[in-house]
PDB file of N, CA and C in Angstrom:
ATOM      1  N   UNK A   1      -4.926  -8.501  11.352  1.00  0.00           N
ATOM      2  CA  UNK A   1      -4.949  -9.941  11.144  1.00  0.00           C
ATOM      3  C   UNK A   1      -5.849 -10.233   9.947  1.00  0.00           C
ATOM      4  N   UNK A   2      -5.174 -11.274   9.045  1.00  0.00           N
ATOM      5  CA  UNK A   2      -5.829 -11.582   8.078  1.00  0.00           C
ATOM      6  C   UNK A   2      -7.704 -12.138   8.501  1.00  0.00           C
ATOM      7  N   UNK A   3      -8.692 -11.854   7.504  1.00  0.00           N
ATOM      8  CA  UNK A   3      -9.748 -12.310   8.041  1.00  0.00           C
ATOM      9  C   UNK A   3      -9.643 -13.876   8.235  1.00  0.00           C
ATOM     10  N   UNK A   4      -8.973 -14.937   7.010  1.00  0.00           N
ATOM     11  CA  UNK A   4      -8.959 -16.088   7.393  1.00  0.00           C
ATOM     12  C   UNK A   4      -8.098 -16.674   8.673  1.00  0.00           C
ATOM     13  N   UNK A   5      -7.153 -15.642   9.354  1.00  0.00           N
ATOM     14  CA  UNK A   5      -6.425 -16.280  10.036  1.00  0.00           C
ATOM     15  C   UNK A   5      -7.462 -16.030  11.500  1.00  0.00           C
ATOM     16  N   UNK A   6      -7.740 -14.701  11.469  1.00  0.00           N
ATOM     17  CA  UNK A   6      -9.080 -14.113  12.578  1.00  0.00           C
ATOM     18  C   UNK A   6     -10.143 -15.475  12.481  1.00  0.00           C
ATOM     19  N   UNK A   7     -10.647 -16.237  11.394  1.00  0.00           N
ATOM     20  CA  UNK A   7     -11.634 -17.083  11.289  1.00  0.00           C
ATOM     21  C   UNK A   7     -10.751 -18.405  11.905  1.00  0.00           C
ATOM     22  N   UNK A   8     -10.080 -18.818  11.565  1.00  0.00           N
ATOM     23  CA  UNK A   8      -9.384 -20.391  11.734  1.00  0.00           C
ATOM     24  C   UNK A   8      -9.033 -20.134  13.625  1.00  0.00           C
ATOM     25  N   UNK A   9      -8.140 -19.130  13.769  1.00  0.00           N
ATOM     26  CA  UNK A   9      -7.585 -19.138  14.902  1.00  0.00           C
ATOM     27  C   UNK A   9      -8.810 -18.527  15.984  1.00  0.00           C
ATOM     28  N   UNK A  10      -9.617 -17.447  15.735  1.00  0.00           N
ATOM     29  CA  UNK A  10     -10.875 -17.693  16.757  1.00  0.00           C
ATOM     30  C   UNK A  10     -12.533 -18.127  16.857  1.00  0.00           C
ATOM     31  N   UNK A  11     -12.053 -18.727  15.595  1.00  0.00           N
ATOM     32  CA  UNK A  11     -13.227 -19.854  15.950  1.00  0.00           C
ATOM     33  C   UNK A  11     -13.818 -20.474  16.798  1.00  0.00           C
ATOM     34  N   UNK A  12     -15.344 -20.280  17.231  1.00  0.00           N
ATOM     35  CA  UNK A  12     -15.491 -20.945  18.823  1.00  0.00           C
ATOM     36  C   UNK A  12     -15.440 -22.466  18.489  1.00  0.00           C
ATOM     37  N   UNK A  13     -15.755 -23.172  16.818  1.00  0.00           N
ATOM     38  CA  UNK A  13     -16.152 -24.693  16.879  1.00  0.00           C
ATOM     39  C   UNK A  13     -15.502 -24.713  15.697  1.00  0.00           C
ATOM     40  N   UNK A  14     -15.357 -26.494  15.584  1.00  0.00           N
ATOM     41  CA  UNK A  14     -14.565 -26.630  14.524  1.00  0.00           C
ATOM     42  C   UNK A  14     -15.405 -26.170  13.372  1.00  0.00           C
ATOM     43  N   UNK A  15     -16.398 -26.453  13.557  1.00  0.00           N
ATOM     44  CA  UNK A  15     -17.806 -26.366  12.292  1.00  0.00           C
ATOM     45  C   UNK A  15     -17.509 -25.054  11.139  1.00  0.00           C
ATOM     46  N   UNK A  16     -17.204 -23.808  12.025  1.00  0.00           N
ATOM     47  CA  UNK A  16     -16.793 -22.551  11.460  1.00  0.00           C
ATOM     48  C   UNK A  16     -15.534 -23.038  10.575  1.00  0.00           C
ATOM     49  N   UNK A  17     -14.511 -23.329  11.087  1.00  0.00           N
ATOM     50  CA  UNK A  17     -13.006 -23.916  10.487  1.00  0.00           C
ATOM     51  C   UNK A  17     -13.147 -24.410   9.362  1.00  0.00           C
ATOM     52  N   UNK A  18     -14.206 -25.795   9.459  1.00  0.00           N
ATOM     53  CA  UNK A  18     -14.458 -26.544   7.918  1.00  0.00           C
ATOM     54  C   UNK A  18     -15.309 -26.181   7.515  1.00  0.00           C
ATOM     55  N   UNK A  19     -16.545 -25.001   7.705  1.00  0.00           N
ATOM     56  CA  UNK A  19     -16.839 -24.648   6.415  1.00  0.00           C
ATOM     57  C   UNK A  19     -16.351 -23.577   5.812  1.00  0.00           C
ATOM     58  N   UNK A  20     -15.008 -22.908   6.717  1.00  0.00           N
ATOM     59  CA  UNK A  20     -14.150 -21.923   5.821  1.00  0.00           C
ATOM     60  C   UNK A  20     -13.587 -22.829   4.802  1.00  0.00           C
ATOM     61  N   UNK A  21     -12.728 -23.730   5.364  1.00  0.00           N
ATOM     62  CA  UNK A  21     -12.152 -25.201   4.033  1.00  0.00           C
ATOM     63  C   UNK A  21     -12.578 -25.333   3.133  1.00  0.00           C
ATOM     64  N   UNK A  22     -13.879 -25.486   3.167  1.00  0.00           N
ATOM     65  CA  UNK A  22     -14.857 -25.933   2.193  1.00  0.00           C
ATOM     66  C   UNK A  22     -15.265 -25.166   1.657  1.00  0.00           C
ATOM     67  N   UNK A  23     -15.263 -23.992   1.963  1.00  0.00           N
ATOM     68  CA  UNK A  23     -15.305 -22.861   1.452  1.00  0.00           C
ATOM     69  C   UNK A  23     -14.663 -22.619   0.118  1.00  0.00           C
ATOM     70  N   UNK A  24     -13.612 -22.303   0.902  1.00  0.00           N
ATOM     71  CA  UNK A  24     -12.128 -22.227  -0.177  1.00  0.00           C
ATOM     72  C   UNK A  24     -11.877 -23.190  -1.337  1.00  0.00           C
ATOM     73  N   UNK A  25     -11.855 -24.345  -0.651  1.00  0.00           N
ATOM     74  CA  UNK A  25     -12.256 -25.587  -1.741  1.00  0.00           C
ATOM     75  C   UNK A  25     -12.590 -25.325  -3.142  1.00  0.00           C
ATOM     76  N   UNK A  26     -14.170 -25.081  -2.398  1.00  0.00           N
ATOM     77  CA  UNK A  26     -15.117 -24.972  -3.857  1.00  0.00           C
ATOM     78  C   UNK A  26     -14.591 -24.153  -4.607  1.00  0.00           C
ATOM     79  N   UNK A  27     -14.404 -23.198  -3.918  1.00  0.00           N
ATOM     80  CA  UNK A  27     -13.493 -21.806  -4.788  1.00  0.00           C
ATOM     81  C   UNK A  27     -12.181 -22.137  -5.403  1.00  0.00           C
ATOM     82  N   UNK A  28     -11.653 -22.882  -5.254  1.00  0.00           N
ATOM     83  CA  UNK A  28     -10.468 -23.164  -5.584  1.00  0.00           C
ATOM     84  C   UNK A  28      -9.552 -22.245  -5.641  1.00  0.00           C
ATOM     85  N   UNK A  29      -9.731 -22.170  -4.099  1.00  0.00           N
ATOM     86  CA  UNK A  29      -8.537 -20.982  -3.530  1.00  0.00           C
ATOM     87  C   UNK A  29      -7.545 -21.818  -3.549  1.00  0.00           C
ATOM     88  N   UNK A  30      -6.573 -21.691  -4.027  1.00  0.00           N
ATOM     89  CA  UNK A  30      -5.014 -22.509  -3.511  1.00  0.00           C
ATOM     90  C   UNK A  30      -4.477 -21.697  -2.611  1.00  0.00           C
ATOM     91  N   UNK A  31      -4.610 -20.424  -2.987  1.00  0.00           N
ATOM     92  CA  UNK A  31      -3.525 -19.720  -1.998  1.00  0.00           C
ATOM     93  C   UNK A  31      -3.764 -19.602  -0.681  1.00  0.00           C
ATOM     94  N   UNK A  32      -5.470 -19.538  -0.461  1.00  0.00           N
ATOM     95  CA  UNK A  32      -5.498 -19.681   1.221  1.00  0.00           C
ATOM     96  C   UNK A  32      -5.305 -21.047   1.762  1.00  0.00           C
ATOM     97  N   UNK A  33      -5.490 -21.820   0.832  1.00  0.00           N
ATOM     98  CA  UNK A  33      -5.614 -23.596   1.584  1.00  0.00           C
ATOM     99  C   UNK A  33      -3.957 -23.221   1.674  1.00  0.00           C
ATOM    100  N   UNK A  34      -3.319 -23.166   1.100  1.00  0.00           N
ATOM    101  CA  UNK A  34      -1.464 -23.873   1.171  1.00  0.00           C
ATOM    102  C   UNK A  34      -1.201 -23.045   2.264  1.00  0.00           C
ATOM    103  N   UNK A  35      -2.150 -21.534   2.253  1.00  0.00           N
ATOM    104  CA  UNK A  35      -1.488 -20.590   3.861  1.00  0.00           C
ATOM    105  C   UNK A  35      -1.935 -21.800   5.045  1.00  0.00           C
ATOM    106  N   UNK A  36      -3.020 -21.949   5.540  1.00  0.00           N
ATOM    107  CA  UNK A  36      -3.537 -22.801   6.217  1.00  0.00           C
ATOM    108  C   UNK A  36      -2.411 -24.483   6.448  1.00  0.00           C
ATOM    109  N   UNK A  37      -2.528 -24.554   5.360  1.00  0.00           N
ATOM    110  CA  UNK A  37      -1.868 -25.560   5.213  1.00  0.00           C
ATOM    111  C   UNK A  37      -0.476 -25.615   5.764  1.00  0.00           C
ATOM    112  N   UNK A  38       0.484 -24.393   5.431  1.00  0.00           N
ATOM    113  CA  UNK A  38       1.686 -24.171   5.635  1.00  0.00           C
ATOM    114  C   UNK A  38       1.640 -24.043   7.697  1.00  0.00           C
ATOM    115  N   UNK A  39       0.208 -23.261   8.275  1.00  0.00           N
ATOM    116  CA  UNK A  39       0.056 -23.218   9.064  1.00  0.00           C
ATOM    117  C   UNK A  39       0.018 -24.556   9.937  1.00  0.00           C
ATOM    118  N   UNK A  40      -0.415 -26.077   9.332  1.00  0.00           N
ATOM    119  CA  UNK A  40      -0.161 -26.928   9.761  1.00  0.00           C
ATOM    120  C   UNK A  40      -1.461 -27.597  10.344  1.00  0.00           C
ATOM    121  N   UNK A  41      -2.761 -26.934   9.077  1.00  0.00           N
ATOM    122  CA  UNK A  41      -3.667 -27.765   9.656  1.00  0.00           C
ATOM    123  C   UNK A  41      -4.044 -28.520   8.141  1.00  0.00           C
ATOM    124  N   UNK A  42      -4.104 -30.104   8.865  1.00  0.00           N
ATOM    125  CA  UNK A  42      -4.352 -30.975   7.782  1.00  0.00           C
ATOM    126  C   UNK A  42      -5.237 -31.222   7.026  1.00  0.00           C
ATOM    127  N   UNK A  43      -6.501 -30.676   7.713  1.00  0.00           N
ATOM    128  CA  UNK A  43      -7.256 -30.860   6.697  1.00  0.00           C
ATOM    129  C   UNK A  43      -7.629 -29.696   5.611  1.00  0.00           C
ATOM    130  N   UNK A  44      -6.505 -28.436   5.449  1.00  0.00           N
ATOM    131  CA  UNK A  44      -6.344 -27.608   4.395  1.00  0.00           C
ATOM    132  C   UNK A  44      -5.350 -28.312   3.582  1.00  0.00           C
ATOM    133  N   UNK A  45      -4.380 -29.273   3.869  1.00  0.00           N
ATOM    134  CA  UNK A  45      -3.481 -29.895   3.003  1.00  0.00           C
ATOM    135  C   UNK A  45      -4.314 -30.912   2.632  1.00  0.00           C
ATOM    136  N   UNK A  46      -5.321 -31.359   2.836  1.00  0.00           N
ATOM    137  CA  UNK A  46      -5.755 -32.615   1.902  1.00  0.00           C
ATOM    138  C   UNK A  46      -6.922 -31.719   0.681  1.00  0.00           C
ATOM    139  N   UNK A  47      -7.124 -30.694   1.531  1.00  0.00           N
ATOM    140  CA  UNK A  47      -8.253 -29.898   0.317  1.00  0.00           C
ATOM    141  C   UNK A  47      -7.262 -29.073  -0.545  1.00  0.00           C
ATOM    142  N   UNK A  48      -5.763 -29.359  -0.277  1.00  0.00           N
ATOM    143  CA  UNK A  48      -5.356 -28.523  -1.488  1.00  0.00           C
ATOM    144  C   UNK A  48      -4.813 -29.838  -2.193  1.00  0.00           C
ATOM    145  N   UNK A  49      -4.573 -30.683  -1.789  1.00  0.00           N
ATOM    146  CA  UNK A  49      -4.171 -32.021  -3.071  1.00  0.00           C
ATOM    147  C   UNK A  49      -5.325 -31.936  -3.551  1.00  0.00           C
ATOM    148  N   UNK A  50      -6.627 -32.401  -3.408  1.00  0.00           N
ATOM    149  CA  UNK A  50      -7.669 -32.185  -3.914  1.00  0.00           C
ATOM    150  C   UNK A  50      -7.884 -31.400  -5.094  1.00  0.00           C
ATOM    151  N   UNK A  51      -7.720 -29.499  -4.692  1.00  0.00           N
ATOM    152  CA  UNK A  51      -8.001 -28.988  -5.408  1.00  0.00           C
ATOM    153  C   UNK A  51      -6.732 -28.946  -6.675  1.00  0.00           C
ATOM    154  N   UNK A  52      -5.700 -28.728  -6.105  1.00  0.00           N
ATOM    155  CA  UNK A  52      -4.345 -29.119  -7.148  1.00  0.00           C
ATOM    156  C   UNK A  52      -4.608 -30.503  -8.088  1.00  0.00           C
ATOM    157  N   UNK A  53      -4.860 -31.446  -7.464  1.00  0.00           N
ATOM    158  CA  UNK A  53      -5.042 -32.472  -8.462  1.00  0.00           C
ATOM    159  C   UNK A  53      -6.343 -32.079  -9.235  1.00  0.00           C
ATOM    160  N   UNK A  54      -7.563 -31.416  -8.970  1.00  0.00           N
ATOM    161  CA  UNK A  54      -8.476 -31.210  -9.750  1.00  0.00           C
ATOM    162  C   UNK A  54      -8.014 -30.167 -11.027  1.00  0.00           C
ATOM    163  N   UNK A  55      -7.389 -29.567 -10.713  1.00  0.00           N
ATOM    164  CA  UNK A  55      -6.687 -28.400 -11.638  1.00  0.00           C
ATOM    165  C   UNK A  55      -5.503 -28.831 -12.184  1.00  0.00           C
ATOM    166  N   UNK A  56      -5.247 -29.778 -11.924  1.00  0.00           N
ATOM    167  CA  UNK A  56      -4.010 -30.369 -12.743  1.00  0.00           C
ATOM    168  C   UNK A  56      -2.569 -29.873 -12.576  1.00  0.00           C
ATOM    169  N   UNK A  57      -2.596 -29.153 -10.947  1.00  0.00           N
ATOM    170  CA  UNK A  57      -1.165 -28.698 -10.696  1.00  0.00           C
ATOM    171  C   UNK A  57      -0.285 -28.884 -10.174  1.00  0.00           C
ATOM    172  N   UNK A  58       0.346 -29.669 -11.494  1.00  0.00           N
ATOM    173  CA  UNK A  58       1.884 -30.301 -10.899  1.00  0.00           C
ATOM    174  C   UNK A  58       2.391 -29.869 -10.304  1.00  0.00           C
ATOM    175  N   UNK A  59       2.488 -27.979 -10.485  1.00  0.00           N
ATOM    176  CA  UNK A  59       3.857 -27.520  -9.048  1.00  0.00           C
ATOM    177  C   UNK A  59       3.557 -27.644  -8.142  1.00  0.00           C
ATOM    178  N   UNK A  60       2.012 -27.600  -7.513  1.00  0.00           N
ATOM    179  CA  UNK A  60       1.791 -27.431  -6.055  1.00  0.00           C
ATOM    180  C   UNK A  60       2.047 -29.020  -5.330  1.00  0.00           C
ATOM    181  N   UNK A  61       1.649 -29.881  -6.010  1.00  0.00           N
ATOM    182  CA  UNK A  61       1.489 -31.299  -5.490  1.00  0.00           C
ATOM    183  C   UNK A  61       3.364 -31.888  -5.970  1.00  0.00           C
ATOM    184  N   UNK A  62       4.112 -31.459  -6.670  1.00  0.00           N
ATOM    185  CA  UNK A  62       5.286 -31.737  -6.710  1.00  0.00           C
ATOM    186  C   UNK A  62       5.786 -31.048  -5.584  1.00  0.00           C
ATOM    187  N   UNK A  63       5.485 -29.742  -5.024  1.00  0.00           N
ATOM    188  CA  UNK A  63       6.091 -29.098  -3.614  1.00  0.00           C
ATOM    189  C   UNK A  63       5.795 -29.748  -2.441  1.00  0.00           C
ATOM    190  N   UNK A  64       4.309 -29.779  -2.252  1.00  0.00           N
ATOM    191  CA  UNK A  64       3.728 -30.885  -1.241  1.00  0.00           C
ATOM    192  C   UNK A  64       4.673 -32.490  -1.087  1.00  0.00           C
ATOM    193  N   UNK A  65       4.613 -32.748  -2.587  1.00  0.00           N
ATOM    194  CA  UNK A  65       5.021 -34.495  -2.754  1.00  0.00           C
ATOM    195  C   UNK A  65       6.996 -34.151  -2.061  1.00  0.00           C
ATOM    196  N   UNK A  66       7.446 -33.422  -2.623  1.00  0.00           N
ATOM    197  CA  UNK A  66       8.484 -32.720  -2.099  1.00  0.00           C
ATOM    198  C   UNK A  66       9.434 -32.747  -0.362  1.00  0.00           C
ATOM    199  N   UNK A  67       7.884 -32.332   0.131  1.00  0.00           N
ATOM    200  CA  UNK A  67       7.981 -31.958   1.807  1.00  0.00           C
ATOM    201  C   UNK A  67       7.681 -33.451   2.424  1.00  0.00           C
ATOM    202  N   UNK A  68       7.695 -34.360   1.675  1.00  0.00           N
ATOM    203  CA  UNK A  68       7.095 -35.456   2.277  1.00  0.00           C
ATOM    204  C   UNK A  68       5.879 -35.905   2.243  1.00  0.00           C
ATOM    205  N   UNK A  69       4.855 -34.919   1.384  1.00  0.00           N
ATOM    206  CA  UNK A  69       3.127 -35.885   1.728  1.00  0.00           C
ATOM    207  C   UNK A  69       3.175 -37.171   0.617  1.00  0.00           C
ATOM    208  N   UNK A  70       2.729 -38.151   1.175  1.00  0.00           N
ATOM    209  CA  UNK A  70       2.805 -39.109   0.359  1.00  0.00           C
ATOM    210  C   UNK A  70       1.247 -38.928  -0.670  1.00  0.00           C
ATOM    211  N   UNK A  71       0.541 -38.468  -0.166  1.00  0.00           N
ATOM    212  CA  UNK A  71      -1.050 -38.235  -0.952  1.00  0.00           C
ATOM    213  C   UNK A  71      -0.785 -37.516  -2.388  1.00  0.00           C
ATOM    214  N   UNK A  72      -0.186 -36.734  -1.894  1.00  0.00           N
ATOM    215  CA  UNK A  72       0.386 -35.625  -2.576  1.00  0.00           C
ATOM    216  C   UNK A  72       1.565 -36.245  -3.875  1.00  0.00           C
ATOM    217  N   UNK A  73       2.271 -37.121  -3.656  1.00  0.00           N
ATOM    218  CA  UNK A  73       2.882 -37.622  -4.577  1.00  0.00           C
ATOM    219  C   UNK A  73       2.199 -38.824  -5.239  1.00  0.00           C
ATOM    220  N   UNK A  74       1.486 -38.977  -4.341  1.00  0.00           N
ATOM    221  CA  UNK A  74       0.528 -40.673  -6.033  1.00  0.00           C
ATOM    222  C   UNK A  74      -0.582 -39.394  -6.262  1.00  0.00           C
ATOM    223  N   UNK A  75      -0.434 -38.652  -6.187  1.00  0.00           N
ATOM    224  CA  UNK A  75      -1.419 -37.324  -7.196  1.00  0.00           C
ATOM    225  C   UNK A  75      -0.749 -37.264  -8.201  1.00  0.00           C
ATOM    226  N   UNK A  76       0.542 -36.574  -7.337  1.00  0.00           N
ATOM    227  CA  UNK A  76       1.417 -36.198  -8.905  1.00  0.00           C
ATOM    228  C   UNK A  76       2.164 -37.678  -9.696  1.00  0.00           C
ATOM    229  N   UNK A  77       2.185 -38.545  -9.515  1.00  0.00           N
ATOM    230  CA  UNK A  77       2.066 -39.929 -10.253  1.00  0.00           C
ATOM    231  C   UNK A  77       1.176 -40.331 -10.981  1.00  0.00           C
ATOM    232  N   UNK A  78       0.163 -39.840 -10.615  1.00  0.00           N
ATOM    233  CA  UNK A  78      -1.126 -40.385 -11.464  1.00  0.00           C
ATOM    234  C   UNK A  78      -0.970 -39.114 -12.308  1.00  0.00           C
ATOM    235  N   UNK A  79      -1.360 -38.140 -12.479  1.00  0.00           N
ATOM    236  CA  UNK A  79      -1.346 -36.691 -13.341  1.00  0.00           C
ATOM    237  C   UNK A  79      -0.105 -36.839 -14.419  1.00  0.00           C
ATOM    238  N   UNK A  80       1.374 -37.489 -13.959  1.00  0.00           N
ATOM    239  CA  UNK A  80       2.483 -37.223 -14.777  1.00  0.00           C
ATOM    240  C   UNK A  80       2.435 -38.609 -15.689  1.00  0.00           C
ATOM    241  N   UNK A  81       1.631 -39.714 -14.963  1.00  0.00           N
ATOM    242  CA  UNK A  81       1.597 -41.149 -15.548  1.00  0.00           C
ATOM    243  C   UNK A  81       0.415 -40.705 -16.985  1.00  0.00           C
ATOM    244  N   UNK A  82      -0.727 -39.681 -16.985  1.00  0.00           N
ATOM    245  CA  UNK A  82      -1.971 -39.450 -17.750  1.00  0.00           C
ATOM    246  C   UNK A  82      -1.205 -38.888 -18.605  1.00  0.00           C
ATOM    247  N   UNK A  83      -0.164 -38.018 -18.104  1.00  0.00           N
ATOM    248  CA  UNK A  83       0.325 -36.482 -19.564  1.00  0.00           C
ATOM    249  C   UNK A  83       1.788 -37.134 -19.844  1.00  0.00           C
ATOM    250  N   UNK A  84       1.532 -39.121 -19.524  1.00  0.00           N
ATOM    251  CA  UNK A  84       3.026 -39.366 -20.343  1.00  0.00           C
ATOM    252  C   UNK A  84       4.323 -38.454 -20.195  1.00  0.00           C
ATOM    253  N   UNK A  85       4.296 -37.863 -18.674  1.00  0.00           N
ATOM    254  CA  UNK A  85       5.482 -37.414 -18.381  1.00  0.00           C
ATOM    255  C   UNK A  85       6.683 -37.806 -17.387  1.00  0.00           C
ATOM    256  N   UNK A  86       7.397 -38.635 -18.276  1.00  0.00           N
ATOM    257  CA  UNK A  86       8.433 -39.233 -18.151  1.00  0.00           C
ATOM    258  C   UNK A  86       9.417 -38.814 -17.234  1.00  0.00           C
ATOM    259  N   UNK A  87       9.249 -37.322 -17.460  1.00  0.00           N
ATOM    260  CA  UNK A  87      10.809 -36.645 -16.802  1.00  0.00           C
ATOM    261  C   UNK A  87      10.142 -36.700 -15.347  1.00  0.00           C
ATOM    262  N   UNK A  88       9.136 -35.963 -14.795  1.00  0.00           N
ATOM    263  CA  UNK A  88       8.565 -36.418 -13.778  1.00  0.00           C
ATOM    264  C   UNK A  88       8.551 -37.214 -13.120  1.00  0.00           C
ATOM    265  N   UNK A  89       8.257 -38.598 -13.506  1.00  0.00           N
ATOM    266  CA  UNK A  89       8.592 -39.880 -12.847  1.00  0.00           C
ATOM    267  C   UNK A  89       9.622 -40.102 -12.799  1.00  0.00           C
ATOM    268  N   UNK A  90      10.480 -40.006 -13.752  1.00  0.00           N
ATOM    269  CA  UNK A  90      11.562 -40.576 -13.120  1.00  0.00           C
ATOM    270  C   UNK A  90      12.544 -39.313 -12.087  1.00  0.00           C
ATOM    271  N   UNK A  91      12.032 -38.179 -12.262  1.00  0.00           N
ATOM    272  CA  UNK A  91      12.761 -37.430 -10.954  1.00  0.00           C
ATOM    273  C   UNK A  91      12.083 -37.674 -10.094  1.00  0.00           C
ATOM    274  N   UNK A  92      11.001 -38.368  -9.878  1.00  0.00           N
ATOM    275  CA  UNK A  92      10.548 -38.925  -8.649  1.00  0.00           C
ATOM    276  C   UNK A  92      11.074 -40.421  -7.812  1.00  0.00           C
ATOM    277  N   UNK A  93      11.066 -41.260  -9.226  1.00  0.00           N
ATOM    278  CA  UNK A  93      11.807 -42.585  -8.885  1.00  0.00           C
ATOM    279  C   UNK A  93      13.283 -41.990  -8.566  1.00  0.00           C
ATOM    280  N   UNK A  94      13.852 -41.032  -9.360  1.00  0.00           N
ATOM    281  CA  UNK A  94      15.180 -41.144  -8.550  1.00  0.00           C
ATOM    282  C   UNK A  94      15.476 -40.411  -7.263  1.00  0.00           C
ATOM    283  N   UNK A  95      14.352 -39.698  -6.381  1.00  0.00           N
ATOM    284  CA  UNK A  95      13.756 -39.011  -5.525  1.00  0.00           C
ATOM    285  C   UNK A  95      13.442 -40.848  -3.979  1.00  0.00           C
ATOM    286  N   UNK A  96      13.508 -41.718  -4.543  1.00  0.00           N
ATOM    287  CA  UNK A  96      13.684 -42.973  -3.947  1.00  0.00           C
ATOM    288  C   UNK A  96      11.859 -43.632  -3.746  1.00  0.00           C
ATOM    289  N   UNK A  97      10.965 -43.006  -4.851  1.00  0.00           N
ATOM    290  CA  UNK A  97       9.654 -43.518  -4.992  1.00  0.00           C
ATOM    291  C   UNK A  97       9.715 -44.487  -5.919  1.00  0.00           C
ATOM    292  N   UNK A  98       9.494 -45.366  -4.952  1.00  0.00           N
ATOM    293  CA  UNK A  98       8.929 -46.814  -5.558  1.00  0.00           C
ATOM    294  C   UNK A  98       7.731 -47.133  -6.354  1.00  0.00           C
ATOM    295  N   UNK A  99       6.821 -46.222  -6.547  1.00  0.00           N
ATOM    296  CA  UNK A  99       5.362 -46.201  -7.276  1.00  0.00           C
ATOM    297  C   UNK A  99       5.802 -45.957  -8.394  1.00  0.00           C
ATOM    298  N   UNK A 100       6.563 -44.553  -8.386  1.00  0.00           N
ATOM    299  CA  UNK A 100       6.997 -44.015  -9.483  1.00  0.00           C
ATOM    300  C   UNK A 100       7.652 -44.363 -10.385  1.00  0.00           C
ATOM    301  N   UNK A 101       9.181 -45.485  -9.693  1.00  0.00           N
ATOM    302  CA  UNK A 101       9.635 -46.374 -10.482  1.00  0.00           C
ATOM    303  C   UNK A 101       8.772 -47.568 -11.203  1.00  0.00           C
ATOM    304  N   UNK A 102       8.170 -47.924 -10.759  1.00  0.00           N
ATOM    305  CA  UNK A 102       6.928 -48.848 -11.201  1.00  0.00           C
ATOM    306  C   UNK A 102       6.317 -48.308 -12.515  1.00  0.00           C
ATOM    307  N   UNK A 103       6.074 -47.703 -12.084  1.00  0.00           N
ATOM    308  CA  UNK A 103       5.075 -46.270 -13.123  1.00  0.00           C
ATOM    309  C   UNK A 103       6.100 -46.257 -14.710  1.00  0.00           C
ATOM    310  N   UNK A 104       6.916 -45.606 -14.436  1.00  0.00           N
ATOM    311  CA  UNK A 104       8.018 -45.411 -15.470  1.00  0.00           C
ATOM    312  C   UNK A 104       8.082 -46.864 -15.869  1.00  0.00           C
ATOM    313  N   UNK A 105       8.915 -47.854 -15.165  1.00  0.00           N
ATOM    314  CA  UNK A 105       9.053 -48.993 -16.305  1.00  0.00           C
ATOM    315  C   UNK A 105       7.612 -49.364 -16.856  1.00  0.00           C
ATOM    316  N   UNK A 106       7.079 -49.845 -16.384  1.00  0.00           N
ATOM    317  CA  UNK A 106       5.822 -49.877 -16.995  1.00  0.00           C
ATOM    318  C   UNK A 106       5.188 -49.252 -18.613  1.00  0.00           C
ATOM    319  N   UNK A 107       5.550 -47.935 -17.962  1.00  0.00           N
ATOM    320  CA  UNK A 107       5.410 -46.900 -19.420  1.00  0.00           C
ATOM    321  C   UNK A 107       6.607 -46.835 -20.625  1.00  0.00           C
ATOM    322  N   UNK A 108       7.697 -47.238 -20.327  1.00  0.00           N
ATOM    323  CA  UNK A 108       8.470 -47.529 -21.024  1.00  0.00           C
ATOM    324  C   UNK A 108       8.537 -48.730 -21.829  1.00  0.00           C
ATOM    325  N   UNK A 109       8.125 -49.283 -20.701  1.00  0.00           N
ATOM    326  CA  UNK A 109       7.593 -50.900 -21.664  1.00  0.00           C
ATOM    327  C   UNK A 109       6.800 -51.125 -22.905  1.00  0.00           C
ATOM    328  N   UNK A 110       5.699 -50.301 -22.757  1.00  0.00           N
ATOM    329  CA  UNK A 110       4.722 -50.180 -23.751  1.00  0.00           C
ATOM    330  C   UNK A 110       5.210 -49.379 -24.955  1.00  0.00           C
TER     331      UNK A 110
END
């Protein structure tokens, strides 16, 4: 068994759990937060929008924004709205996001 999965799953308190998170975090592990995450605990999916939006990574927060997180997509709205990327938004507005459509006319306007 992986050591993080040995840590998350027999953990006697949550305390151990989030300061593995936080752990990882700082580190800007993506790959263990999205395992965790994929595992279905939420508060590794909000520390990987976090760390994805700190790093500026569209694929991970376009996969997330993807599966449904809404956090996860006004990340990648705000990030694609900064780097003036057009194609982005609007495969998001035509994805049926209303922010995004917003976003785009807006930027088109100007």
């Amino acid at each position: 068994m992986a050591a993080w999965r040995f840590i998350v799953s027999e953990g006697e308190d949550g305390n151990s759990v989030d300061e593995f998170l936080e752990l990882a975090a700082e580190r800007q592990d993506v790959d263990t937060l999205r395992r965790l995450s994929e595992d279905g605990n939420g508060t590794a999916t909000d520390l990987l929008i976090e760390v994805a939006t700190e790093l500026g990574d569209m694929i991970e927060l376009r996969r997330l924004a993807d599966a449904g997180n809404a956090t996860a997509a006004d990340q990648l709205i705000e990030l694609a709205s900064e780097r003036g990327d057009l194609a982005e938004l609007r495969r998001l507005a035509s994805r049926g996001n209303a922010t995004a459509a917003v976003v785009l006319q807006e930027m088109i306007a100007e």
